[in-house]
C-alpha atoms as a PDB file:
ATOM      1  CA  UNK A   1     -37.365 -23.078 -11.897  1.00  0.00           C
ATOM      2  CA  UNK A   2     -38.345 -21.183 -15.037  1.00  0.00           C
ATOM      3  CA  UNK A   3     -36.683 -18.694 -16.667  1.00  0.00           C
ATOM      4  CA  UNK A   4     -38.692 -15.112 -16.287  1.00  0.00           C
ATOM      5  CA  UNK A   5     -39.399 -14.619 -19.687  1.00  0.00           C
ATOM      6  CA  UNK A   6     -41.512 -18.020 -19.773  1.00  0.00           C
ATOM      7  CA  UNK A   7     -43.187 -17.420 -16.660  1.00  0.00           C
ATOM      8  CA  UNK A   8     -44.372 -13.820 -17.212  1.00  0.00           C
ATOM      9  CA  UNK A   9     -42.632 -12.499 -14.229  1.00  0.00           C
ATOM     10  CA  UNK A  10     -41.166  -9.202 -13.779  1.00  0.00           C
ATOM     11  CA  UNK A  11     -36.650  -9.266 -13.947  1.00  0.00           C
ATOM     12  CA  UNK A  12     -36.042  -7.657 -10.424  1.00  0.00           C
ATOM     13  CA  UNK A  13     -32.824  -7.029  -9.764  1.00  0.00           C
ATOM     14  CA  UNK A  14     -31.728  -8.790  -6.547  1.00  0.00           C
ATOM     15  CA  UNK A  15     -30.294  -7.260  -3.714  1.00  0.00           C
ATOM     16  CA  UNK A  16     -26.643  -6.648  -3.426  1.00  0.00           C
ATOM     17  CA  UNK A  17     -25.150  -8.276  -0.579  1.00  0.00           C
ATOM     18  CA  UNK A  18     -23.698  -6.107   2.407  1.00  0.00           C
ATOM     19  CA  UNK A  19     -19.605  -5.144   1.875  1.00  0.00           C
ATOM     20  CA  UNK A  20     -17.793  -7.484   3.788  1.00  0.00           C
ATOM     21  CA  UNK A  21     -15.395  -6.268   6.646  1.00  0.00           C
ATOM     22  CA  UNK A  22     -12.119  -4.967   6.204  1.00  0.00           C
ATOM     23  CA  UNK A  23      -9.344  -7.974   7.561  1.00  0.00           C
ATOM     24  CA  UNK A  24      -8.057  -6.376  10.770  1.00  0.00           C
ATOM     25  CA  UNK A  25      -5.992  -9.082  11.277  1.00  0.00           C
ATOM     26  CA  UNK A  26      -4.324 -12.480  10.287  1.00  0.00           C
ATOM     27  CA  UNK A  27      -3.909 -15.895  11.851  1.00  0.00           C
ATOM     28  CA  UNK A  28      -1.027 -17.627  11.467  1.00  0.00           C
ATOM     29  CA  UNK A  29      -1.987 -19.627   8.712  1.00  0.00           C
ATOM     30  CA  UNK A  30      -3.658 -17.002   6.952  1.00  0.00           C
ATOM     31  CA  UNK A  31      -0.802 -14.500   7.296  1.00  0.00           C
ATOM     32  CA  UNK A  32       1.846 -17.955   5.785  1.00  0.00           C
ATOM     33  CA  UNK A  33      -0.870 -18.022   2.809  1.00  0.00           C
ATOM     34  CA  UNK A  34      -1.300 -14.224   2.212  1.00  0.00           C
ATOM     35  CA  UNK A  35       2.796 -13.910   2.429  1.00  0.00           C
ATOM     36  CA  UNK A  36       3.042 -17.340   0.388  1.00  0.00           C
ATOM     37  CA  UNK A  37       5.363 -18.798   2.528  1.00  0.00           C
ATOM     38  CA  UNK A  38       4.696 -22.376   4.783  1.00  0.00           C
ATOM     39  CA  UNK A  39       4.037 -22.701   8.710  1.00  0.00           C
ATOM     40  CA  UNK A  40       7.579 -24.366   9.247  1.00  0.00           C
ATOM     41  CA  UNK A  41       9.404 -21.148   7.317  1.00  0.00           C
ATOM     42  CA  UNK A  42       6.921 -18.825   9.895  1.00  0.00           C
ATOM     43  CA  UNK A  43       8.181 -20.640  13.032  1.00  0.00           C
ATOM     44  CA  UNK A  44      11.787 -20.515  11.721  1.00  0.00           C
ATOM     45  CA  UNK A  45      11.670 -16.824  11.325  1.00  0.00           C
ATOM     46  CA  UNK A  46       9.676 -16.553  14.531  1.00  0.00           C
ATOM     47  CA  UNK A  47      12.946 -18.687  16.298  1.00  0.00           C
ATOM     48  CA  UNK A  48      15.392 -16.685  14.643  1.00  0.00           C
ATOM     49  CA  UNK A  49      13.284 -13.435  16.054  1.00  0.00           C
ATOM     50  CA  UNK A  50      12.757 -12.481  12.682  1.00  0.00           C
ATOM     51  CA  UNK A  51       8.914 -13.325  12.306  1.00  0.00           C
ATOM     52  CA  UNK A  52       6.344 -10.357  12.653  1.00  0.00           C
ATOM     53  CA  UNK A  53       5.049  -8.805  16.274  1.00  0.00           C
ATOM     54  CA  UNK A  54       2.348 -11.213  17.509  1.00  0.00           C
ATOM     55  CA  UNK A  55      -0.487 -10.639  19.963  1.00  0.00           C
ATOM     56  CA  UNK A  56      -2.424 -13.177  21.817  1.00  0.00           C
ATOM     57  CA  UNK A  57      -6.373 -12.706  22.249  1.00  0.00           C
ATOM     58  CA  UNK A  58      -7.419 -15.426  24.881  1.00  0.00           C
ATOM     59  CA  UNK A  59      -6.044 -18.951  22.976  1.00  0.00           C
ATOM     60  CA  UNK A  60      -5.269 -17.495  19.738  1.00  0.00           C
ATOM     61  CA  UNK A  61      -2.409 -15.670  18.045  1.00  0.00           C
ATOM     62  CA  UNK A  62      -3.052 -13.244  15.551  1.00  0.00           C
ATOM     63  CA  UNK A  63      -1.129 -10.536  13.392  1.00  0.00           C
ATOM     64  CA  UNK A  64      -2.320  -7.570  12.948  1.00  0.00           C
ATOM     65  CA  UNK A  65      -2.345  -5.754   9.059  1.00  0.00           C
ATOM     66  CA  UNK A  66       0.015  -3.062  10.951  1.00  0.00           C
ATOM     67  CA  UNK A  67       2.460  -5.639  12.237  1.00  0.00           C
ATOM     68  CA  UNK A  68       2.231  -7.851   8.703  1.00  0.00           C
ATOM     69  CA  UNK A  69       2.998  -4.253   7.349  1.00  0.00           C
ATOM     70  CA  UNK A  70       5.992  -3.649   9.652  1.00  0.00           C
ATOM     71  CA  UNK A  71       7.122  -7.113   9.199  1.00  0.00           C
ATOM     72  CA  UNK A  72       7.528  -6.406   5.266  1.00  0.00           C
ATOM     73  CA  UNK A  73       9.289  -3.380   5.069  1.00  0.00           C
ATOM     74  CA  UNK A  74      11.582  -5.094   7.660  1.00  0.00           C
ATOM     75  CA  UNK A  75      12.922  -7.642   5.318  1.00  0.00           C
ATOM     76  CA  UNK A  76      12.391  -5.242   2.613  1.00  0.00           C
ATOM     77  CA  UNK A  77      15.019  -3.474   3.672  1.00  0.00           C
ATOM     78  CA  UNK A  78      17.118  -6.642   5.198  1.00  0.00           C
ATOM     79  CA  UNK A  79      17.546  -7.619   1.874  1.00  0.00           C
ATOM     80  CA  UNK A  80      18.528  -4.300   0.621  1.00  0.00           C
ATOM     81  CA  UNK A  81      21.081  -4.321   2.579  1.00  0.00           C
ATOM     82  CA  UNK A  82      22.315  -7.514   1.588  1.00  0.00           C
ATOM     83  CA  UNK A  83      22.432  -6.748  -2.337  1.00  0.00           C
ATOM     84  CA  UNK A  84      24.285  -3.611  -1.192  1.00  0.00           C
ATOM     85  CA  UNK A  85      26.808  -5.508   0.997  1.00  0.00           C
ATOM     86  CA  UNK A  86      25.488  -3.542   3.889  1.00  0.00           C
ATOM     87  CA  UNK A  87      25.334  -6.049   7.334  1.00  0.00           C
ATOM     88  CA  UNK A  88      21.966  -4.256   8.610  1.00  0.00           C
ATOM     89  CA  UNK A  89      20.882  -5.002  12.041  1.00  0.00           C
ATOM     90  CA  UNK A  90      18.120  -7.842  11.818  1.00  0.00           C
ATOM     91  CA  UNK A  91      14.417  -6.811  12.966  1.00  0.00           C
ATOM     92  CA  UNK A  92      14.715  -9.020  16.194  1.00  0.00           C
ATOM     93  CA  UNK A  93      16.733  -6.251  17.832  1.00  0.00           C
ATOM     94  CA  UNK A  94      13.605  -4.636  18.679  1.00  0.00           C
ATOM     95  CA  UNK A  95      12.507  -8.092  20.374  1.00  0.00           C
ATOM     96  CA  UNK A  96      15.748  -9.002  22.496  1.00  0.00           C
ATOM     97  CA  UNK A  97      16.440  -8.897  25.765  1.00  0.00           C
ATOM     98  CA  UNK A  98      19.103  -6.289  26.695  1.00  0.00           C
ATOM     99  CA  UNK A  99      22.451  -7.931  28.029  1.00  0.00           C
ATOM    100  CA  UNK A 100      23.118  -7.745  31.305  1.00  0.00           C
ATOM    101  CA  UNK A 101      26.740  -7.019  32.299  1.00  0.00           C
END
């Protein structure tokens, strides 16, 4: 196709396309490639109860930007405590089952 100038027709600009949606949430491999780490590191954390809250919409898990959020500051502050020779509780606290006497 011609250039404009050759052709005689008038420069229009061209319609911007619509904002795209704000992410809501992550799959698994999105939320490994977003947090650069791999899939085997995710389901090691996940084993270890240290991997972020999940939630399961029909056959899928996903991760939501609150939970990714949560999930940071979490080892944020794990490894805080670490440098500081502080023994913090780990995150999976929250997801274990109470002990039964």
């Amino acid at each position: 196709m011609a250039a404009p100038q050759v052709t005689g027709r008038k420069i229009t600009r061209q319609a911007r396309a619509p904002p795209l949606l704000e992410r809501a949430a992550y799959t698994i491999a999105e939320f490994c490639d977003a947090h650069r780490i791999s899939k085997s590191t995710y389901y090691n954390l996940r084993k270890q109860g240290l991997g972020p809250d999940e939630a399961r919409v029909l056959d899928r898990v996903i991760i939501t930007m609150e939970a990714a959020a949560r999930w940071r500051k979490a080892r944020e502050r794990a490894t805080a405590a670490e440098r500081t020779g502080h023994t913090a509780a780990p995150s999976a606290a929250a997801h274990s089952q109470p002990a039964h006497p």
